[in-house]
Protein backbone atom coordinates (compact mmCIF):
# COMPACT_ATOMS: atom_id res chain seq x y z
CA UNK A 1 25.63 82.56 -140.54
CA UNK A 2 28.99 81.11 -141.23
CA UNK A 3 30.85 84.61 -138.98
CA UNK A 4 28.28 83.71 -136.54
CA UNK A 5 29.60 80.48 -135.92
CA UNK A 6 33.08 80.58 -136.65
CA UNK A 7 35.96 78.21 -136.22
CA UNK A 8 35.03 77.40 -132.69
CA UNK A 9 30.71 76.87 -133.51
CA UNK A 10 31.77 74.45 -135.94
CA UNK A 11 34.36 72.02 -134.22
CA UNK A 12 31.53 71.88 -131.27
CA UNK A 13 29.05 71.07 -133.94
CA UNK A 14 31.46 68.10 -135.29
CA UNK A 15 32.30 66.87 -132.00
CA UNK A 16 28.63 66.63 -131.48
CA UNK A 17 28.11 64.99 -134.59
CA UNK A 18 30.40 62.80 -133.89
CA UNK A 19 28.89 61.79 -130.20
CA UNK A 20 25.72 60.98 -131.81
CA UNK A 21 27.25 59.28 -134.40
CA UNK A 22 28.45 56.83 -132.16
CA UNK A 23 25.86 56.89 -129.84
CA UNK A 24 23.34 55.03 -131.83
CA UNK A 25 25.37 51.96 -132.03
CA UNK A 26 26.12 52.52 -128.51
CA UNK A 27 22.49 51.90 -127.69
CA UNK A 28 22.39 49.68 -130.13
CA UNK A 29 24.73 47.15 -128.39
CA UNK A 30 23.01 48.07 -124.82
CA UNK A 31 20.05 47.23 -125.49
CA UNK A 32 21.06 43.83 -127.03
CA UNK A 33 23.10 43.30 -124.04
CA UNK A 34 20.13 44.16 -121.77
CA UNK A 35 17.77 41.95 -123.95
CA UNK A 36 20.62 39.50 -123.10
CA UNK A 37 20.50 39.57 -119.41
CA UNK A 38 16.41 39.37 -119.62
CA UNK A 39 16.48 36.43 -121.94
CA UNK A 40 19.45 34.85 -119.08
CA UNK A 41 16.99 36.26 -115.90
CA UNK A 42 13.98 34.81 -117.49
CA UNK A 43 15.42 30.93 -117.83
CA UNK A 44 16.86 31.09 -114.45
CA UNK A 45 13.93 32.93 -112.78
CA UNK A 46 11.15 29.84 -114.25
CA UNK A 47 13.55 26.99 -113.88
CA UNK A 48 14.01 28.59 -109.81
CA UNK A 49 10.16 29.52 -109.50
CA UNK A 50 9.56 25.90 -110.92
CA UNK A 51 12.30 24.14 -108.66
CA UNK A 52 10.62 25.69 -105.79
CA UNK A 53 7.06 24.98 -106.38
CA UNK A 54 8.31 20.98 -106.87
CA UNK A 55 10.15 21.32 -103.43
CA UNK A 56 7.51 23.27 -101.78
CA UNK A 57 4.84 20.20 -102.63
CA UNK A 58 7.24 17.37 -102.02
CA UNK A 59 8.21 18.70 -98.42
CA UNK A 60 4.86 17.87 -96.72
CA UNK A 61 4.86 14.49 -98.77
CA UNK A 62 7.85 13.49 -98.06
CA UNK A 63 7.14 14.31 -93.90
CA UNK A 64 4.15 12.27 -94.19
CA UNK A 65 5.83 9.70 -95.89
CA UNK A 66 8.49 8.81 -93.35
CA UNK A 67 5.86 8.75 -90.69
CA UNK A 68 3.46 6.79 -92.44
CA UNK A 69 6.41 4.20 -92.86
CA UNK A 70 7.29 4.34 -89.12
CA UNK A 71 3.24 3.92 -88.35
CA UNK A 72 3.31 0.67 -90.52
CA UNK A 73 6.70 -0.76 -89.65
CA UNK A 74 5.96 -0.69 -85.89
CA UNK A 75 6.24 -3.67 -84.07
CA UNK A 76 3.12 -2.79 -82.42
CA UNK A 77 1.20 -2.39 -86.01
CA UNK A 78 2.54 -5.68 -87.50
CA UNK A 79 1.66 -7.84 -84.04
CA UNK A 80 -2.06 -6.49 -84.31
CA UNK A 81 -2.07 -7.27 -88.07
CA UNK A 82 -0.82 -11.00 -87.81
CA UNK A 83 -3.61 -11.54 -85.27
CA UNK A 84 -6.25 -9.07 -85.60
CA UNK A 85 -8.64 -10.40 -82.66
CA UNK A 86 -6.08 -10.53 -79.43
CA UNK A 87 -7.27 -8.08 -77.39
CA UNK A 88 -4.26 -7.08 -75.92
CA UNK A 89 -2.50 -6.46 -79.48
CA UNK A 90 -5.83 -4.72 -80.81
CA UNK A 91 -5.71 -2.37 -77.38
CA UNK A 92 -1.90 -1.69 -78.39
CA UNK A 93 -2.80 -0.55 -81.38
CA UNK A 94 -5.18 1.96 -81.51
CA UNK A 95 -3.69 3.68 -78.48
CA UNK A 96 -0.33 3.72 -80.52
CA UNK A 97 -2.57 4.39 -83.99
CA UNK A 98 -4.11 7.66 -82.34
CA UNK A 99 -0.62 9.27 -81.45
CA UNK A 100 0.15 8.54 -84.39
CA UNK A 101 -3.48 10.03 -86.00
CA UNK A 102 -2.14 13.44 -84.21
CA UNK A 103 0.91 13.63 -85.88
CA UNK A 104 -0.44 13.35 -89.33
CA UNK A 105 -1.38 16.57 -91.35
CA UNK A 106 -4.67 15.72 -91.97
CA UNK A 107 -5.37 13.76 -88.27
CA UNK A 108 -5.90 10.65 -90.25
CA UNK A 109 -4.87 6.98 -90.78
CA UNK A 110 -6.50 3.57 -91.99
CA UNK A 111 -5.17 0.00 -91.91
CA UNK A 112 -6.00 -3.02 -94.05
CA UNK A 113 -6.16 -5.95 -92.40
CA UNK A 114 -4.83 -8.89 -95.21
CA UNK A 115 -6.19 -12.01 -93.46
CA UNK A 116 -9.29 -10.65 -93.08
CA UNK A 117 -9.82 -7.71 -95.49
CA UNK A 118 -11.14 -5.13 -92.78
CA UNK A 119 -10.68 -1.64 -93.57
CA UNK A 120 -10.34 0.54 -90.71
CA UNK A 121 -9.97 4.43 -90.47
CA UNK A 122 -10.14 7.06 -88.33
CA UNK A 123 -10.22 11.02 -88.81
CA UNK A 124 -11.41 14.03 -87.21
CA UNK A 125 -14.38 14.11 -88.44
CA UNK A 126 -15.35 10.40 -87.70
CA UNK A 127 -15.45 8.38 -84.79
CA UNK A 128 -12.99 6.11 -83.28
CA UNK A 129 -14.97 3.12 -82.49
CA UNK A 130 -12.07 0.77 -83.48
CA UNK A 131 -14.03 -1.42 -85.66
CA UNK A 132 -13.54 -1.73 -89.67
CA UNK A 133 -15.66 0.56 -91.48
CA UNK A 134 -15.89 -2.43 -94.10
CA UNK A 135 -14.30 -5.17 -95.24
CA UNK A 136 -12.74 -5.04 -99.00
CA UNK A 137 -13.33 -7.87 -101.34
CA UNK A 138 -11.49 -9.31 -104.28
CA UNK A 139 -15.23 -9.55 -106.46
CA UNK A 140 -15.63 -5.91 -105.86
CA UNK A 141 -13.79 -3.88 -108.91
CA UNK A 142 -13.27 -0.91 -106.65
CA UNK A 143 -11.11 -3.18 -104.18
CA UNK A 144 -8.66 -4.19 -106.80
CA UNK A 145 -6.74 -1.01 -105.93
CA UNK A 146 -5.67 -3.02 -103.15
CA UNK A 147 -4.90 -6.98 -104.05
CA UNK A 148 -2.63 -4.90 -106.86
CA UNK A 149 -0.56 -3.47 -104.27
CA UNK A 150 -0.55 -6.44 -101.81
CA UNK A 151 0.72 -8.56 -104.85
CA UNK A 152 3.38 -6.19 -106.16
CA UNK A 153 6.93 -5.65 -105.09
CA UNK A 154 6.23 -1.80 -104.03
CA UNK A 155 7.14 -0.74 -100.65
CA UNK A 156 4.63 2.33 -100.69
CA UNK A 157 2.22 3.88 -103.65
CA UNK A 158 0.91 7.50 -103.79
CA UNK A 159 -2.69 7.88 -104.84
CA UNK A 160 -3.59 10.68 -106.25
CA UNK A 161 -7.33 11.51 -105.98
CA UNK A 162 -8.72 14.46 -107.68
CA UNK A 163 -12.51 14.99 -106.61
CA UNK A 164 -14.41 16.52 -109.48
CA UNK A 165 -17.36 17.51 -107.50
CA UNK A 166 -15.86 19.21 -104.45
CA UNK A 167 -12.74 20.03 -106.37
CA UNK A 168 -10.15 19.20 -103.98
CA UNK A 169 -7.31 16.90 -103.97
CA UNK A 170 -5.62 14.56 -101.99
CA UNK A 171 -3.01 12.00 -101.65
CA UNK A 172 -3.45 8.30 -100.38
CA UNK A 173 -0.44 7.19 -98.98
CA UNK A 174 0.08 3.16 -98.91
CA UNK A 175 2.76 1.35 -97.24
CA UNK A 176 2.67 -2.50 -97.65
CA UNK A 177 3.60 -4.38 -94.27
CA UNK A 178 5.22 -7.76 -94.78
CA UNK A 179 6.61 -10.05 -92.70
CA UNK A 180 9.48 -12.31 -94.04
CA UNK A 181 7.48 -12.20 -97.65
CA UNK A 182 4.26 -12.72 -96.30
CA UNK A 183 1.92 -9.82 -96.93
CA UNK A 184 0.16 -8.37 -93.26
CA UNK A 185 -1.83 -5.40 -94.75
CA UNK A 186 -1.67 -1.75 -95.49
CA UNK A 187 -1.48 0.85 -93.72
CA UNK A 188 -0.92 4.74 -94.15
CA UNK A 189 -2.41 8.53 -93.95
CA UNK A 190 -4.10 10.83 -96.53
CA UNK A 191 -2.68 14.66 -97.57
CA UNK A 192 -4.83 17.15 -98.72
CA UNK A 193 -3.21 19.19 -101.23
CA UNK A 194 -6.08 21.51 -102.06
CA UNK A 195 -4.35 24.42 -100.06
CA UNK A 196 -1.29 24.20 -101.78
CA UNK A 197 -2.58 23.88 -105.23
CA UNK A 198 -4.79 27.15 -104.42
CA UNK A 199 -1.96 29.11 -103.73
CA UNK A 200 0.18 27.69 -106.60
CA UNK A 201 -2.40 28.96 -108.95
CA UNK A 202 -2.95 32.27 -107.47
CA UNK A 203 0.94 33.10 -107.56
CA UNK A 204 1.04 36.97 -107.43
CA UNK A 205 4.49 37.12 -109.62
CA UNK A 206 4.11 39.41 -112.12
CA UNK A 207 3.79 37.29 -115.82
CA UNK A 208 4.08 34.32 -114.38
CA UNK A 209 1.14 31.65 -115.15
CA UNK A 210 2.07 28.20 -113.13
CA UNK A 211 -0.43 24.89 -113.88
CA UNK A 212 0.30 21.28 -113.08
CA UNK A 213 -0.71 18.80 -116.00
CA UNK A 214 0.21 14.95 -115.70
CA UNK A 215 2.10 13.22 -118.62
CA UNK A 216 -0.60 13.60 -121.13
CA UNK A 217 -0.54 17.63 -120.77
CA UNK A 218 -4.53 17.27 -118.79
CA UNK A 219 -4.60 20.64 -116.75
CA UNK A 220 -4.85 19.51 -113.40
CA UNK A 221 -4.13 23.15 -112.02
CA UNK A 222 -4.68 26.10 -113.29
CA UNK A 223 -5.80 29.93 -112.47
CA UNK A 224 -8.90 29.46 -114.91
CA UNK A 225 -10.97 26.60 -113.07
CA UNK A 226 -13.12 26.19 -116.35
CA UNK A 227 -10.19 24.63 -117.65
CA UNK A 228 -9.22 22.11 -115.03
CA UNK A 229 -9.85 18.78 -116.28
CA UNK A 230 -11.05 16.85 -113.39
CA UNK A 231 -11.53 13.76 -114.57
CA UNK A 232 -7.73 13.20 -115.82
CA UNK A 233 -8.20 10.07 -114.83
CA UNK A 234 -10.47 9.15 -117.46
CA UNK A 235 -9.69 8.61 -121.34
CA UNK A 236 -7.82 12.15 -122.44
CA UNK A 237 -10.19 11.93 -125.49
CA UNK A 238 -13.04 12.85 -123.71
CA UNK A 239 -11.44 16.11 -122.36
CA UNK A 240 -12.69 19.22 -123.27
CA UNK A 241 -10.96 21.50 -125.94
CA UNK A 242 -9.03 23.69 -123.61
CA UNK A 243 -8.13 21.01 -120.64
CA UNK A 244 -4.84 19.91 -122.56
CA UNK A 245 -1.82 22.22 -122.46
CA UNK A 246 -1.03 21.28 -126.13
CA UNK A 247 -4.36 23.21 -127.44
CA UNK A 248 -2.41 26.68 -125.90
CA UNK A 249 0.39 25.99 -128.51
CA UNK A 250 0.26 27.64 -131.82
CA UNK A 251 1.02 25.02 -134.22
CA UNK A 252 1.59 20.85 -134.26
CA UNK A 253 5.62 21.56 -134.61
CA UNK A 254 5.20 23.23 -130.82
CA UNK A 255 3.32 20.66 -129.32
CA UNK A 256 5.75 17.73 -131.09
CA UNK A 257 8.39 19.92 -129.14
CA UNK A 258 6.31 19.81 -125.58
CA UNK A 259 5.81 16.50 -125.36
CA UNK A 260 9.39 15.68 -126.18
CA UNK A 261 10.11 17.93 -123.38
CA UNK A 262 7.92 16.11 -121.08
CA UNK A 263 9.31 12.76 -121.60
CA UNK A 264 12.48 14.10 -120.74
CA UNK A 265 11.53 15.51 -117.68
CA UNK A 266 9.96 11.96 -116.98
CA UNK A 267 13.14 10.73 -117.65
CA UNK A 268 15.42 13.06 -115.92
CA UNK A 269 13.17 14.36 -112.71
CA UNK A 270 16.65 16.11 -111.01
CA UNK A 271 16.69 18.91 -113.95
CA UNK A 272 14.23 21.15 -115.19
CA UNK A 273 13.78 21.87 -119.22
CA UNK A 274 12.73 25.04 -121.30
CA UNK A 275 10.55 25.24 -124.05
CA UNK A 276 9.69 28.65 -126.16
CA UNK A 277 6.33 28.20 -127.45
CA UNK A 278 3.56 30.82 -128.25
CA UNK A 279 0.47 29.98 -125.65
CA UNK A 280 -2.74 31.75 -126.95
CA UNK A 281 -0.61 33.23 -130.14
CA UNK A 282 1.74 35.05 -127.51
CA UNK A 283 5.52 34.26 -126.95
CA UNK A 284 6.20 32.76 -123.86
CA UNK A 285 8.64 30.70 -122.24
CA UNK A 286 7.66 27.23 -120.46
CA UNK A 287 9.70 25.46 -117.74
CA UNK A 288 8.72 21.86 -117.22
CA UNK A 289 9.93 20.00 -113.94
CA UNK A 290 8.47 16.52 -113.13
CA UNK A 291 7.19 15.54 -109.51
CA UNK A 292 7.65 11.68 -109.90
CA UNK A 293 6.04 10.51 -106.45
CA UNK A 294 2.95 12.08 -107.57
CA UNK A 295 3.47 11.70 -111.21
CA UNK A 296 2.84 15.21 -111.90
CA UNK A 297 4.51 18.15 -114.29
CA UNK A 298 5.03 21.59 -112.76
CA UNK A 299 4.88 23.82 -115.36
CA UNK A 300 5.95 27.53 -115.42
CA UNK A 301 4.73 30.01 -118.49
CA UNK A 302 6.87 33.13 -118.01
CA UNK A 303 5.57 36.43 -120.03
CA UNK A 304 9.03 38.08 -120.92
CA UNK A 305 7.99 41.66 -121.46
CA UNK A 306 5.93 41.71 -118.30
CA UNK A 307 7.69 39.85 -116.00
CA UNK A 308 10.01 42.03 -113.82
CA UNK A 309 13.22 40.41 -114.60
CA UNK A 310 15.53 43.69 -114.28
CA UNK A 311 14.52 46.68 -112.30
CA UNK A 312 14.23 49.52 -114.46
CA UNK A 313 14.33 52.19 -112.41
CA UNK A 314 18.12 52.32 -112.85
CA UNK A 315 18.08 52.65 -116.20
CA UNK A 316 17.04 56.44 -116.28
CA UNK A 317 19.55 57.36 -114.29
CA UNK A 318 22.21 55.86 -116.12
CA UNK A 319 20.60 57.51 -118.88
CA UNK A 320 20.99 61.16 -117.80
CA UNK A 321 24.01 60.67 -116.45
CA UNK A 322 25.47 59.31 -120.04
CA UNK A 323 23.71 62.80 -121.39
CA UNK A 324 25.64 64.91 -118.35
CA UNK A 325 29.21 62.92 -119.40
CA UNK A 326 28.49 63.93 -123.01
CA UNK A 327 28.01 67.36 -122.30
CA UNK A 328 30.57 67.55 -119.68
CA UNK A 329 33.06 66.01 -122.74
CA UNK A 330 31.31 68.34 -125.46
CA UNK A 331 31.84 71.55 -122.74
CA UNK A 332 35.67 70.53 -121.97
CA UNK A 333 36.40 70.17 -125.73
CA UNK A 334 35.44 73.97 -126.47
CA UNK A 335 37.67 75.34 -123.87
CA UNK A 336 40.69 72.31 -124.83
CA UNK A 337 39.71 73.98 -128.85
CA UNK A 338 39.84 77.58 -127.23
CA UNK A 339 43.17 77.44 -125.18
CA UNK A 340 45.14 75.39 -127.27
CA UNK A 341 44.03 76.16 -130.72
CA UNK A 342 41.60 79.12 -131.57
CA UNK A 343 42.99 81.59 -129.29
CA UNK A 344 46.64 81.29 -130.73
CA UNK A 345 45.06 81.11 -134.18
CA UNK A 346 43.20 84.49 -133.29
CA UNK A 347 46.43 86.23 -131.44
CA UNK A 348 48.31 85.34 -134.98
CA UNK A 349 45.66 86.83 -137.48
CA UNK A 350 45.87 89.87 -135.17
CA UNK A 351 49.65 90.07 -135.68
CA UNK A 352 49.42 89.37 -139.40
């Protein structure tokens, strides 16, 4: 055995050795460094994902927003609402309140009349007959939405209504109309945000769960509809087990840790923050970003070993060409060993 392999068999056998030797630390320290990356990728692809869900929400808002605020600052919408019965200021009105109908998202607007209380509103689906659909009063609990604004020192509010029965939600946008101090009314549009939160939840990234909770952690979007807790609104005791985002986390030290991430998103709405928690005993990562107009959390849950952070299709490549190299280097060490060394060696036994 030892004639068979000679002087050359066994300097090609230590070389090799020697390669693998030093290859297993080799992949050692590549595949920390490529754990590395994915650990990097995965932060900055939820905090992204999560920054774009916020700005894909707030765009439409923020559109019907500023023309909400032109519909109630117009000269022709405070005239009518400092004297609601001139016919020539109601007339103005509703033929500048219907252009103004058509631009809106959802075709609709509605005005509060503060002298008188009339609430008008008009939509697609109802008719404009140009008289108030009712008129709001201050014994009626369900009307103190409005003498709360009227009173306060806020330009505009965003309501957020989340209908439990037909499962849709919308936002009630109110600008208060003043003139010199003296309150004039309300007036604004509603959004419907039930095709947006549809597709948030039905993202098809690959180990990415998104949800929206409010401040409390409620679920108030979420793939799993069972788990939607529709009336957030209501006490967060009498949620079910499985409508709060804290019951996903695996012990009370995790949840102590979410909720100081939340208030810090409250606090700081321009950043987004990162929590590692396990949700349903698995380790994932969470990126929290807060919405303030609507007072709402976007949350991202990002699966690590699922998600497709790196494309790994280059990896076996790089693979066989490391094994190529080390043959090419194993291959060009033999014939180095055989010009420079063995043969001479053999040329001076035959002489001796």
């Amino acid at each position: 055995m030892g004639v068979r392999w000679g002087l050359r068999g066994k300097s090609a056998l230590a070389l090799l050795t020697a390669c693998l030797v030093a290859l297993v630390p080799a992949l050692l320290i590549g595949w920390l460094a490529v754990d590395a990356v994915r650990q990097q990728f995965s932060q900055a692809y939820a905090e992204n994902f999560t920054l774009l869900q916020m700005q894909r929400i707030l765009a439409p808002i923020s559109r019907e927003l500023a023309l909400a605020e032109r519909f109630a600052q117009s000269s022709v919408t405070r005239d009518w609402l400092a004297d609601e019965q001139d016919p020539a200021k109601r007339q103005r009105f509703f033929n500048e309140a219907e252009s103004y109908r058509q631009g809106f998202a959802a075709h609709t607007y509605f005005a509060v009349v503060n002298a008188s209380g009339d609430y008008y509103f008009s939509s697609d689906d109802e008719p404009t007959d140009r008289q108030p659909r009712y008129r709001l009063s201050a014994d009626d609990p369900d009307d103190n939405w409005y003498s709360h604004l009227i009173t306060s020192d806020q330009s505009y509010t965003l309501n957020v209504n989340i209908d439990r029965e037909l499962k849709e939600a919308k936002v009630w946008i109110n600008v208060v109309i003043r003139d010199d101090g003296r309150p004039l009314g309300i007036a604004g549009t509603g959004l419907d945000l039930s095709r947006f939160l549809d597709a948030f939840i039905r993202t098809r990234a690959h180990g990415i769960t998104p949800m929206i909770v409010n401040r409390q952690g409620a679920l108030l979007a979420y793939p799993d509809a069972s788990r939607i807790a529709f009336n957030a609104q209501a006490d967060n005791g009498d949620l079910a087990r499985g409508q709060q985002l804290a019951t996903f986390l695996g012990d009370e030290d995790e949840r102590a840790e979410l909720n100081e991430v939340i208030q810090r998103a409250v606090a700081d709405p321009d950043d987004v923050y990162m929590l590692t928690a396990h949700l349903d005993g698995q380790p994932r990562l969470l990126s929290v970003g807060y919405v303030p107009q609507l007072d709402w959390l976007m949350v991202t849950v990002l699966d690590r070993q699922s998600a497709q952070l790196i494309a790994t299709h280059w990896l076996w490549p790089l693979s066989l060409g490391a094994v190529v190299l080390m043959m090419l280097l194993l291959a060009g060490f033999i014939y180095t060993s055989e010009r420079l060394i063995l043969a001479p060696l053999r040329r001076l036994k035959q002489s001796a």
